[in-house]
PDB file of N, CA and C in Angstrom:
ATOM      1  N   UNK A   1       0.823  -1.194   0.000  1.00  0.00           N
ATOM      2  CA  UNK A   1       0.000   0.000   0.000  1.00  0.00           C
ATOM      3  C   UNK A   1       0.869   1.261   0.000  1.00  0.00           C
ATOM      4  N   UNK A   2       2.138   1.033   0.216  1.00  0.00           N
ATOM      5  CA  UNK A   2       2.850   2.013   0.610  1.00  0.00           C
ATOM      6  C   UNK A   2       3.359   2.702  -0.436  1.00  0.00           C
ATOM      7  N   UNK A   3       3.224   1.409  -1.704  1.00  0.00           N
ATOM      8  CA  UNK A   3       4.085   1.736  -2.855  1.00  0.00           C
ATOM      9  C   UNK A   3       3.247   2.778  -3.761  1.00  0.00           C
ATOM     10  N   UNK A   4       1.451   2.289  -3.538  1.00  0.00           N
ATOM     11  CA  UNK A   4       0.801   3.371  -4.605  1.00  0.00           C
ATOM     12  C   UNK A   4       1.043   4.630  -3.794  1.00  0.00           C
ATOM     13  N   UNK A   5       0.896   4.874  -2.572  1.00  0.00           N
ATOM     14  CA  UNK A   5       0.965   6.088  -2.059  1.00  0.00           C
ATOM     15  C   UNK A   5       1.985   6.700  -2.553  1.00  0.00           C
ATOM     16  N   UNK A   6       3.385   6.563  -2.991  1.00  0.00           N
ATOM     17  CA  UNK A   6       4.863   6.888  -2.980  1.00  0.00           C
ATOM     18  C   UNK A   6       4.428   7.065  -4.646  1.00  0.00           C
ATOM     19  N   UNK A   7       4.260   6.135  -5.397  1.00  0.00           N
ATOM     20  CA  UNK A   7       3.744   6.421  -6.843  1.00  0.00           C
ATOM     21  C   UNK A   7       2.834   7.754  -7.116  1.00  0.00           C
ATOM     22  N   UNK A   8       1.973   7.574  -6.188  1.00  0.00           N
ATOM     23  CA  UNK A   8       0.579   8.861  -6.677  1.00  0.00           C
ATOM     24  C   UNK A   8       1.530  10.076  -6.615  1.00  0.00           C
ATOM     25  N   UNK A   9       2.441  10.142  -5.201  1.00  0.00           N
ATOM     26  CA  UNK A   9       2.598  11.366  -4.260  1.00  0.00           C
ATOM     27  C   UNK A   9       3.726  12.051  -5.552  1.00  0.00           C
ATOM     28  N   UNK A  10       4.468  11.149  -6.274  1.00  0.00           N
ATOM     29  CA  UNK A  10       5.064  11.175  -7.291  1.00  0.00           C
ATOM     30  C   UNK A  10       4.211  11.550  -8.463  1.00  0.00           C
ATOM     31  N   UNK A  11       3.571  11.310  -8.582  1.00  0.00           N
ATOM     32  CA  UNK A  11       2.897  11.831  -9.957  1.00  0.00           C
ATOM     33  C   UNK A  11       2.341  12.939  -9.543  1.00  0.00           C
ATOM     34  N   UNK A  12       2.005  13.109  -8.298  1.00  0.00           N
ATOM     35  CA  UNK A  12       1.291  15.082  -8.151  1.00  0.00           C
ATOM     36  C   UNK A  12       3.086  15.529  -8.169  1.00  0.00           C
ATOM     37  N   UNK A  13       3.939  15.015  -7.375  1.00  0.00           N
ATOM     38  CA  UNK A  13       4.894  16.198  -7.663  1.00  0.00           C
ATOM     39  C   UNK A  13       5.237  16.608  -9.192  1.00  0.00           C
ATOM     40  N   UNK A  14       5.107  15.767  -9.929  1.00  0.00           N
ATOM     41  CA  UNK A  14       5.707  15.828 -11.221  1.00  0.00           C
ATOM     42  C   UNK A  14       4.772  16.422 -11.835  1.00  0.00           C
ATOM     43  N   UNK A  15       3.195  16.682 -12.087  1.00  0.00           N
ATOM     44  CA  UNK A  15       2.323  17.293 -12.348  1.00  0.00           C
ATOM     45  C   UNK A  15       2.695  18.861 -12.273  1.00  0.00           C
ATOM     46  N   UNK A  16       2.611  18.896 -10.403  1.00  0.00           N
ATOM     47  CA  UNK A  16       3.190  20.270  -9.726  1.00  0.00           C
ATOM     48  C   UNK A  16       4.471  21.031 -10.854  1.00  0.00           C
ATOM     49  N   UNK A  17       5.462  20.245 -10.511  1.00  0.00           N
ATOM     50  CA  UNK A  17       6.668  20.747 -11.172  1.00  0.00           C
ATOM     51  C   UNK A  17       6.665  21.187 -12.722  1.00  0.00           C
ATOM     52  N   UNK A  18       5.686  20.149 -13.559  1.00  0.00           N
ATOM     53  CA  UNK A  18       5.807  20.577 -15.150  1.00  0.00           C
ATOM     54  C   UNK A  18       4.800  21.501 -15.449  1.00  0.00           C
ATOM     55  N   UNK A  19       3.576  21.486 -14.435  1.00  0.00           N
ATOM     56  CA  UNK A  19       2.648  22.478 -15.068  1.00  0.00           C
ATOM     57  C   UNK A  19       3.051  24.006 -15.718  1.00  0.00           C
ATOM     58  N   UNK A  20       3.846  24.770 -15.261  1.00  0.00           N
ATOM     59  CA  UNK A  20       4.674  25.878 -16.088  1.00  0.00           C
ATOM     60  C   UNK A  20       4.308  25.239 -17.562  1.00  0.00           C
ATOM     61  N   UNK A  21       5.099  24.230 -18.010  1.00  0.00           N
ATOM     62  CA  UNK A  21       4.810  23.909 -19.495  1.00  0.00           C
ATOM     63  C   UNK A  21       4.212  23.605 -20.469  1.00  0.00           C
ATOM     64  N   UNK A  22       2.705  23.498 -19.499  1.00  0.00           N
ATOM     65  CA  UNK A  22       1.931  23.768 -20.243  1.00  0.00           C
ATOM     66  C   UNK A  22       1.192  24.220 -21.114  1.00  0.00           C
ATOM     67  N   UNK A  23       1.644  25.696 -20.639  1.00  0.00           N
ATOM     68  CA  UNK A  23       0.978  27.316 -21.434  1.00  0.00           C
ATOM     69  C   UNK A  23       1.537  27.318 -22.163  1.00  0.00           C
ATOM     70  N   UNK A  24       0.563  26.978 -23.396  1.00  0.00           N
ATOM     71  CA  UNK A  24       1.433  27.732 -24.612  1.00  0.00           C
ATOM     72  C   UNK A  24       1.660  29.075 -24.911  1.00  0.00           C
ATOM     73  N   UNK A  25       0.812  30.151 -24.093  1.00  0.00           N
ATOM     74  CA  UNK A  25       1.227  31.300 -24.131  1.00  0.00           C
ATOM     75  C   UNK A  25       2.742  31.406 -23.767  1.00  0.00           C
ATOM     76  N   UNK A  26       2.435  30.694 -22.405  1.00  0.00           N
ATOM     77  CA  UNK A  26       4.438  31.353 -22.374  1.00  0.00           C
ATOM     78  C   UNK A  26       5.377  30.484 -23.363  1.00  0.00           C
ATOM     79  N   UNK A  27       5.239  29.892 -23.405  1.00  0.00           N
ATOM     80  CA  UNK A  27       6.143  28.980 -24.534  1.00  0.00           C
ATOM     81  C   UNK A  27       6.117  29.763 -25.915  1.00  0.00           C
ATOM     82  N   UNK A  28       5.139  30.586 -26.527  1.00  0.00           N
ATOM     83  CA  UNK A  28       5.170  31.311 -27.307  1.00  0.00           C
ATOM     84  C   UNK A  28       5.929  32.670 -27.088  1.00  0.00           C
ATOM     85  N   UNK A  29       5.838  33.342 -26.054  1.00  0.00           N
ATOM     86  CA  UNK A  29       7.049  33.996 -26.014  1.00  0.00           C
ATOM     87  C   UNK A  29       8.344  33.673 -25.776  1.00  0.00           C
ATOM     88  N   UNK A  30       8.492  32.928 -25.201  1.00  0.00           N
ATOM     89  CA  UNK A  30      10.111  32.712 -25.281  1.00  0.00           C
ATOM     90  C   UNK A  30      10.650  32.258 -25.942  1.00  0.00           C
ATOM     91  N   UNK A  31       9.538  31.859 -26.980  1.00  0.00           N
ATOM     92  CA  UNK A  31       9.877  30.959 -28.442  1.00  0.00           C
ATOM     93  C   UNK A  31      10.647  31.965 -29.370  1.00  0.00           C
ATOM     94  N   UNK A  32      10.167  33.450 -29.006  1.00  0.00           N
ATOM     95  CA  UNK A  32      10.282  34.120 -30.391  1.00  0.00           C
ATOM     96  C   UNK A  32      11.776  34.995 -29.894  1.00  0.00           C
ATOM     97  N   UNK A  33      12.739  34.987 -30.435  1.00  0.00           N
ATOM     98  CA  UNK A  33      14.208  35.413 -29.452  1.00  0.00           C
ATOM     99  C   UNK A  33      14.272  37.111 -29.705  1.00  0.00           C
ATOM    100  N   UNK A  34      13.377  37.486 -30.607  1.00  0.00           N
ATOM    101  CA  UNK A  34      13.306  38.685 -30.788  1.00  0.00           C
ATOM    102  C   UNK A  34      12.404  39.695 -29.683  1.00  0.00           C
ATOM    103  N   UNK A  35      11.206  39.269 -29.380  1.00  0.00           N
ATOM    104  CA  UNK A  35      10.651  39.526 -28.836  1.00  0.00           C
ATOM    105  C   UNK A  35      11.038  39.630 -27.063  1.00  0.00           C
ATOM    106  N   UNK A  36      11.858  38.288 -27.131  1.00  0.00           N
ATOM    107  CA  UNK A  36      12.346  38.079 -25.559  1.00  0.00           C
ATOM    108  C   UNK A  36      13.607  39.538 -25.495  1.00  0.00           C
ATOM    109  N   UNK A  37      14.591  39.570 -26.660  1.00  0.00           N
ATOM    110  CA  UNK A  37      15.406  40.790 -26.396  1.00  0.00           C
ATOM    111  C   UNK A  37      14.881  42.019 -26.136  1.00  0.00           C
ATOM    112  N   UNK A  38      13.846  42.368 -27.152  1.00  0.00           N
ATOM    113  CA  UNK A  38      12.913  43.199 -26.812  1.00  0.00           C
ATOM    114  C   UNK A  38      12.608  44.091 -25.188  1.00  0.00           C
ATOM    115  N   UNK A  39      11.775  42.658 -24.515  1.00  0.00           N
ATOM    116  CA  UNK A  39      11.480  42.772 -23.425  1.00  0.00           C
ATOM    117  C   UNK A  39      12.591  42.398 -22.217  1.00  0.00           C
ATOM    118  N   UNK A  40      14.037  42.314 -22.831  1.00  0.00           N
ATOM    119  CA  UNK A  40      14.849  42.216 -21.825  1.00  0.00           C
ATOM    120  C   UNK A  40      15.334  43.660 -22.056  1.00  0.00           C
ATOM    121  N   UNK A  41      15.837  44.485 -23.048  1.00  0.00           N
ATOM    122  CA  UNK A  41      15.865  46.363 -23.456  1.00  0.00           C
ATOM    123  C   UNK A  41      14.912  46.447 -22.738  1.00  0.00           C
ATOM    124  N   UNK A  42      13.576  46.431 -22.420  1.00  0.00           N
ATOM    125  CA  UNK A  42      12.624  47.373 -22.112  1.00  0.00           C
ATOM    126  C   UNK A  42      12.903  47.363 -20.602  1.00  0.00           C
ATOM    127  N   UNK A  43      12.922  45.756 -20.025  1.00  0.00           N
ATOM    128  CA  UNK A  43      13.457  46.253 -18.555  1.00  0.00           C
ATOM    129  C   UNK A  43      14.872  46.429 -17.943  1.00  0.00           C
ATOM    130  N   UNK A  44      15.350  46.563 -19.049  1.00  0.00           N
ATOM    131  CA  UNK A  44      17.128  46.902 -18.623  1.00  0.00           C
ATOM    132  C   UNK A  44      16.719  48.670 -18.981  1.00  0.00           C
ATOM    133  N   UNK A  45      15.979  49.144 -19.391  1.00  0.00           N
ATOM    134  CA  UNK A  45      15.714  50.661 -19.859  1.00  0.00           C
ATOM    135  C   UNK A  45      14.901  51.341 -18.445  1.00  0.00           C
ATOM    136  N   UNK A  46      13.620  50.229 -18.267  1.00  0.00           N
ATOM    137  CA  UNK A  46      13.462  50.628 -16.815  1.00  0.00           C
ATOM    138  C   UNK A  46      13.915  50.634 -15.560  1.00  0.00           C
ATOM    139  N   UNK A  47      15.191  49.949 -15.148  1.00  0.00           N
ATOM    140  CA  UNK A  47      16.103  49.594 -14.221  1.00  0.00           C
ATOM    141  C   UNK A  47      16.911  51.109 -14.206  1.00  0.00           C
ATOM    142  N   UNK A  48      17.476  51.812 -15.300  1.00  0.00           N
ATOM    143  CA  UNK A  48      18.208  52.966 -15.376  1.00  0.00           C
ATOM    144  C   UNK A  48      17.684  53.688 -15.373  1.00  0.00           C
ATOM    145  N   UNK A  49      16.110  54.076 -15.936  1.00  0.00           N
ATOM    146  CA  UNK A  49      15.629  55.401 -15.151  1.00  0.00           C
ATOM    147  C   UNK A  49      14.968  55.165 -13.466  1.00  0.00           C
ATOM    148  N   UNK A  50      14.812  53.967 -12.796  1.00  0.00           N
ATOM    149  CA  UNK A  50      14.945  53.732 -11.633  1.00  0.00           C
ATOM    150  C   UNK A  50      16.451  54.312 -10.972  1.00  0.00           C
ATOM    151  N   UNK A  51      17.313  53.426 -11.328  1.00  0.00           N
ATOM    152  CA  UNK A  51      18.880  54.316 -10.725  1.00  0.00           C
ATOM    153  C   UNK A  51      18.694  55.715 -11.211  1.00  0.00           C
ATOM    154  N   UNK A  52      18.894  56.476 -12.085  1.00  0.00           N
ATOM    155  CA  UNK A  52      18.395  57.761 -12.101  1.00  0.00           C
ATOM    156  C   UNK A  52      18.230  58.503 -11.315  1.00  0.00           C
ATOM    157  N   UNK A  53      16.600  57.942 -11.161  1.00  0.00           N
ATOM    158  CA  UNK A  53      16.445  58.594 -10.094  1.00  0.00           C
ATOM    159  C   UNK A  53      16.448  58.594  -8.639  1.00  0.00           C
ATOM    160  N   UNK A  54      17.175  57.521  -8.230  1.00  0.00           N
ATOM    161  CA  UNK A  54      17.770  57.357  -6.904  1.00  0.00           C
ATOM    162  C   UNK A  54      18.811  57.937  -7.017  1.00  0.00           C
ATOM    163  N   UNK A  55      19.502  58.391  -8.454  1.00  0.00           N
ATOM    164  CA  UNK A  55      20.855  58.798  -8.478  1.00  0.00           C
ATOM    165  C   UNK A  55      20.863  60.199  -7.984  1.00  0.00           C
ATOM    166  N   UNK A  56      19.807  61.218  -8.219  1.00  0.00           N
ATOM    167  CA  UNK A  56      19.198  61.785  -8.179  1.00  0.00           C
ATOM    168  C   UNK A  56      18.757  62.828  -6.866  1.00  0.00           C
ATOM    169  N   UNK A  57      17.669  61.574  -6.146  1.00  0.00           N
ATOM    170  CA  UNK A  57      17.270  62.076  -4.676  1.00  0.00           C
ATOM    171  C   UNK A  57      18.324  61.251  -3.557  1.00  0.00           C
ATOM    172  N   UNK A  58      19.479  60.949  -4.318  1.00  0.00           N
ATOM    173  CA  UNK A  58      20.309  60.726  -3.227  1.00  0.00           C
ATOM    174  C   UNK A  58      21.796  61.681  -3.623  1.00  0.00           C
ATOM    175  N   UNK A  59      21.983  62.423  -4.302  1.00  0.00           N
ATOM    176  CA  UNK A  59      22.693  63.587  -4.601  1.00  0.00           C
ATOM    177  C   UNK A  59      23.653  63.430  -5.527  1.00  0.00           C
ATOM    178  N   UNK A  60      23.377  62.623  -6.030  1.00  0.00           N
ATOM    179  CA  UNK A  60      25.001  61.781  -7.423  1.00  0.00           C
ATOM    180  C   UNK A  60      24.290  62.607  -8.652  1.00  0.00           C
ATOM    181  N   UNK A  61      23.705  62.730  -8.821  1.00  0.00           N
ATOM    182  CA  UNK A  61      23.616  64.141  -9.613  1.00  0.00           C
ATOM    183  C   UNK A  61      22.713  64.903  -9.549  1.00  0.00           C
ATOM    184  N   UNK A  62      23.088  66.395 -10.269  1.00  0.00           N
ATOM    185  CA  UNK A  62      22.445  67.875 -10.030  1.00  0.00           C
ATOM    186  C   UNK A  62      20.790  67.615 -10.991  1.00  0.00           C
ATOM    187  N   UNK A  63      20.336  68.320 -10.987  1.00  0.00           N
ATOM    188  CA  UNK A  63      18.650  68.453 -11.434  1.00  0.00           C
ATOM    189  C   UNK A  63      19.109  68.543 -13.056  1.00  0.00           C
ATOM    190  N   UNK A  64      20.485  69.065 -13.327  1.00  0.00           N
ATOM    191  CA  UNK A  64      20.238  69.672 -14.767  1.00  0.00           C
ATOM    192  C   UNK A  64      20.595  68.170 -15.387  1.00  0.00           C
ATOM    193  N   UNK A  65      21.866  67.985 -14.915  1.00  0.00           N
ATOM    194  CA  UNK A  65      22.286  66.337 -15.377  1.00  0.00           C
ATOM    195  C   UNK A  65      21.335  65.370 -15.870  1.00  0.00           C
ATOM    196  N   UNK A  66      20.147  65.405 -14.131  1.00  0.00           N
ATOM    197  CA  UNK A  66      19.200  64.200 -14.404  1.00  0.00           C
ATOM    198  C   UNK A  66      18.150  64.358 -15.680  1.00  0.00           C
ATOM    199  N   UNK A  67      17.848  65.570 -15.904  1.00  0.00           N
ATOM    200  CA  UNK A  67      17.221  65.663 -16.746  1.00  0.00           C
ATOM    201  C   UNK A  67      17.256  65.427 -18.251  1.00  0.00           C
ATOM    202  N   UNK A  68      18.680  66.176 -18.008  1.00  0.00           N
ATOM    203  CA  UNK A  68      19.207  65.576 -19.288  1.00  0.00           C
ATOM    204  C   UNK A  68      19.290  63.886 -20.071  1.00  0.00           C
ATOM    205  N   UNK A  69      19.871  63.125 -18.596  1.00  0.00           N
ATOM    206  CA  UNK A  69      19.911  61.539 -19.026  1.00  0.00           C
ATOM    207  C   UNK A  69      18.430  60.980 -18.934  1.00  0.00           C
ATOM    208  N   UNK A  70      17.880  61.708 -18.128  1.00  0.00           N
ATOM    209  CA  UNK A  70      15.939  61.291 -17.670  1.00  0.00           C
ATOM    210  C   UNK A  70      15.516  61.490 -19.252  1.00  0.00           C
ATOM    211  N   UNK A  71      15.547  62.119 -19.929  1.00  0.00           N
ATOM    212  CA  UNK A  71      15.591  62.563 -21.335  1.00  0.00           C
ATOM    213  C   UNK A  71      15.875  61.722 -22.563  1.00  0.00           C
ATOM    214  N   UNK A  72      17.151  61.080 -22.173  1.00  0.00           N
ATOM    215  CA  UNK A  72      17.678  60.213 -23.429  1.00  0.00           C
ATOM    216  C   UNK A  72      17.162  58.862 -22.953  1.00  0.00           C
ATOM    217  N   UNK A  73      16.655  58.501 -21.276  1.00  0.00           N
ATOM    218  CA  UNK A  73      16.473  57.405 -21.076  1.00  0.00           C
ATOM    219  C   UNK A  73      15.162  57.114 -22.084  1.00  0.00           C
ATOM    220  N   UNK A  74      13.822  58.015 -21.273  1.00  0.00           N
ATOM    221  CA  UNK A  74      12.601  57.804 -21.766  1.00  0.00           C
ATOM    222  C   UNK A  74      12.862  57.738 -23.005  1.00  0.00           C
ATOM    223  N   UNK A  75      13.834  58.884 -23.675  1.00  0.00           N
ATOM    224  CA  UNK A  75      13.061  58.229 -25.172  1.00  0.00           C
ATOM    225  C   UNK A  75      13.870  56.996 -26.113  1.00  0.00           C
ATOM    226  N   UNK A  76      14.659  56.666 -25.368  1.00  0.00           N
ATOM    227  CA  UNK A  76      14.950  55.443 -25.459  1.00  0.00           C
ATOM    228  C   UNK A  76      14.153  54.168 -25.165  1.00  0.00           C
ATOM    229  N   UNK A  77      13.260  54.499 -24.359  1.00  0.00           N
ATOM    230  CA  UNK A  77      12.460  53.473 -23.679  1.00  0.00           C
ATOM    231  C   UNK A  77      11.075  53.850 -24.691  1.00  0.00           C
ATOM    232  N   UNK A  78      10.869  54.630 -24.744  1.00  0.00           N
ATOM    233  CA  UNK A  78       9.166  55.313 -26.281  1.00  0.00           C
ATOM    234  C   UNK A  78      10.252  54.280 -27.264  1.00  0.00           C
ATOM    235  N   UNK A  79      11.188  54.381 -27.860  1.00  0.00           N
ATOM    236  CA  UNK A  79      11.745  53.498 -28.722  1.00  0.00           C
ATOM    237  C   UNK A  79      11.795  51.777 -28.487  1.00  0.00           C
ATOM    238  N   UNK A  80      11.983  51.475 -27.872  1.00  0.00           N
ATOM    239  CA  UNK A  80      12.085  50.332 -27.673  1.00  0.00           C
ATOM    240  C   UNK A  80      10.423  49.670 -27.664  1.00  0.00           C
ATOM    241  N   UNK A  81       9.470  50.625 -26.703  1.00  0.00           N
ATOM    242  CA  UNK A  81       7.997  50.334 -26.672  1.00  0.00           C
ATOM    243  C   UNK A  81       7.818  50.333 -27.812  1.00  0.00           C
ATOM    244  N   UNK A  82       8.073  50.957 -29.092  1.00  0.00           N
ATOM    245  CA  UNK A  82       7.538  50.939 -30.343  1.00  0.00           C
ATOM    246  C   UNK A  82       7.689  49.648 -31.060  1.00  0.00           C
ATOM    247  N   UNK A  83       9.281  49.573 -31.031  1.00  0.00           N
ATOM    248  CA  UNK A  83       9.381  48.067 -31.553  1.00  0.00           C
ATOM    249  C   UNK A  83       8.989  46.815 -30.613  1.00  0.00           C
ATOM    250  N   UNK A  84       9.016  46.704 -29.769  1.00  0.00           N
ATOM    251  CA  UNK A  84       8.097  45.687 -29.046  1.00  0.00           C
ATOM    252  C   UNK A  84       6.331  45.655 -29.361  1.00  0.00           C
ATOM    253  N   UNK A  85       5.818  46.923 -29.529  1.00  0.00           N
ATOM    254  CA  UNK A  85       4.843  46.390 -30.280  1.00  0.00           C
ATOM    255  C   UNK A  85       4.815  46.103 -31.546  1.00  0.00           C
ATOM    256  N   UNK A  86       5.360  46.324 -32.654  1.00  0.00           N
ATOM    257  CA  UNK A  86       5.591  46.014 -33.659  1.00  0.00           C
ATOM    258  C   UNK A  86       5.730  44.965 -33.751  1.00  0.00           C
ATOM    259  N   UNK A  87       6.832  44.558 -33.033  1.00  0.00           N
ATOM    260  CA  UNK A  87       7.112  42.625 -32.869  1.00  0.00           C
ATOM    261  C   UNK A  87       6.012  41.660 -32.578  1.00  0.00           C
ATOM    262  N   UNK A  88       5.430  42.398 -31.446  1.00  0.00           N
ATOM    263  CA  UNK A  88       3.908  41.851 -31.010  1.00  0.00           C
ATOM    264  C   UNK A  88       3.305  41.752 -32.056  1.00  0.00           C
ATOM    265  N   UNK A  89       2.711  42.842 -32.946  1.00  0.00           N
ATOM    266  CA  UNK A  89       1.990  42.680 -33.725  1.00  0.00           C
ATOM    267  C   UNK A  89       2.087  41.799 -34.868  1.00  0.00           C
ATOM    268  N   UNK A  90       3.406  41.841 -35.310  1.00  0.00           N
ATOM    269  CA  UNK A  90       4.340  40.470 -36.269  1.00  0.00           C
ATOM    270  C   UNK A  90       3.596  39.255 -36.258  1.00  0.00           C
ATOM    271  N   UNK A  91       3.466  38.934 -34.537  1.00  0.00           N
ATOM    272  CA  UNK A  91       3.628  37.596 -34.186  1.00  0.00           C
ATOM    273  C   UNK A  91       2.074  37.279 -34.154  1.00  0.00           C
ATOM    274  N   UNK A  92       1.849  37.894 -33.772  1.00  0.00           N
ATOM    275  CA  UNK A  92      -0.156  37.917 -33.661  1.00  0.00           C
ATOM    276  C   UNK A  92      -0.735  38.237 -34.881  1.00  0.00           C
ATOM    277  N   UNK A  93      -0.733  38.267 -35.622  1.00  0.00           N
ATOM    278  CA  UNK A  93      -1.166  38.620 -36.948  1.00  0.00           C
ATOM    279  C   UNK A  93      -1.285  37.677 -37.955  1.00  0.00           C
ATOM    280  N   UNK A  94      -2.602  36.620 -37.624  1.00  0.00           N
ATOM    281  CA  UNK A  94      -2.195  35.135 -38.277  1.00  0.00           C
ATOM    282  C   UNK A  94      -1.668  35.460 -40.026  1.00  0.00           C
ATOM    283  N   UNK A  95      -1.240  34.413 -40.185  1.00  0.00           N
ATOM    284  CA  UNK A  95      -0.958  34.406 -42.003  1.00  0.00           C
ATOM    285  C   UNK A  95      -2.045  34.885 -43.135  1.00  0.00           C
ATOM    286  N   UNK A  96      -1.897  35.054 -44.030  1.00  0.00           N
ATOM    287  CA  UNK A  96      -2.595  35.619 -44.946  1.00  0.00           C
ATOM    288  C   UNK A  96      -2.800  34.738 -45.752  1.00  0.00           C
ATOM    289  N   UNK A  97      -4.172  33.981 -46.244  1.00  0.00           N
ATOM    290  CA  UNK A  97      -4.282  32.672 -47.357  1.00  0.00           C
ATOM    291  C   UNK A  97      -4.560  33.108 -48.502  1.00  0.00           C
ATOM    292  N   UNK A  98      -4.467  32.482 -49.230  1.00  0.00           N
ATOM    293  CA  UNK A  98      -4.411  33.229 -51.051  1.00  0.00           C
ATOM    294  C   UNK A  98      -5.938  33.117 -51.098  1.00  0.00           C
ATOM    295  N   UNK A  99      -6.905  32.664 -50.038  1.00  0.00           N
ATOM    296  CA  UNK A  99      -8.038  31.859 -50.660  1.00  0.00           C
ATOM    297  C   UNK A  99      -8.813  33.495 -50.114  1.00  0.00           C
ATOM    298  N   UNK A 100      -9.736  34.195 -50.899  1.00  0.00           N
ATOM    299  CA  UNK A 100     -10.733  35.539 -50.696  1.00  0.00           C
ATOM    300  C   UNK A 100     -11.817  35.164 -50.975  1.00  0.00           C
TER     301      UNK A 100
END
């Protein structure tokens, strides 16, 4: 009796553990390597206007400085949002059939 118990208790862990792989949503993004760079720029873009502005209200630089890099960050980051949706849209946009 001991053995189905040890079997079952085994098959929920292994259930537990693979369910992540199920979703094909996520498997679809990480499928696409463009999209994943994408969204690794977008939060490596939000990480530096975070330091920023700790850089900021903790005195590592003057108001004119921050503004200036606060400046090239965002629109670095409006850039990157653009092509991440673009990519999005790439990928979501089923195929086109010759058949009208």
């Amino acid at each position: 009796m001991e053995i189905v118990y040890v079997i079952v208790l085994g098959a929920a862990v292994a259930a537990f553990v693979s369910y992540p792989f199920w979703s094909r949503k996520a498997a679809t993004s990480a499928e696409d390597p463009e999209l994943a760079a994408l969204e690794a720029a977008r939060e490596s873009k939000y990480r530096e206007i975070r330091d920023a502005e700790t850089d900021l209200a903790s005195g590592k630089l003057s108001q004119e400085d921050f503004d200036q890099v606060n400046a090239d960050l965002r629109r670095d980051a409006v850039a990157i949002l653009e092509d991440l949706d673009e990519a999005k849209a790439k990928t979501e946009t089923p195929p086109k059939s010759g058949d009208s």
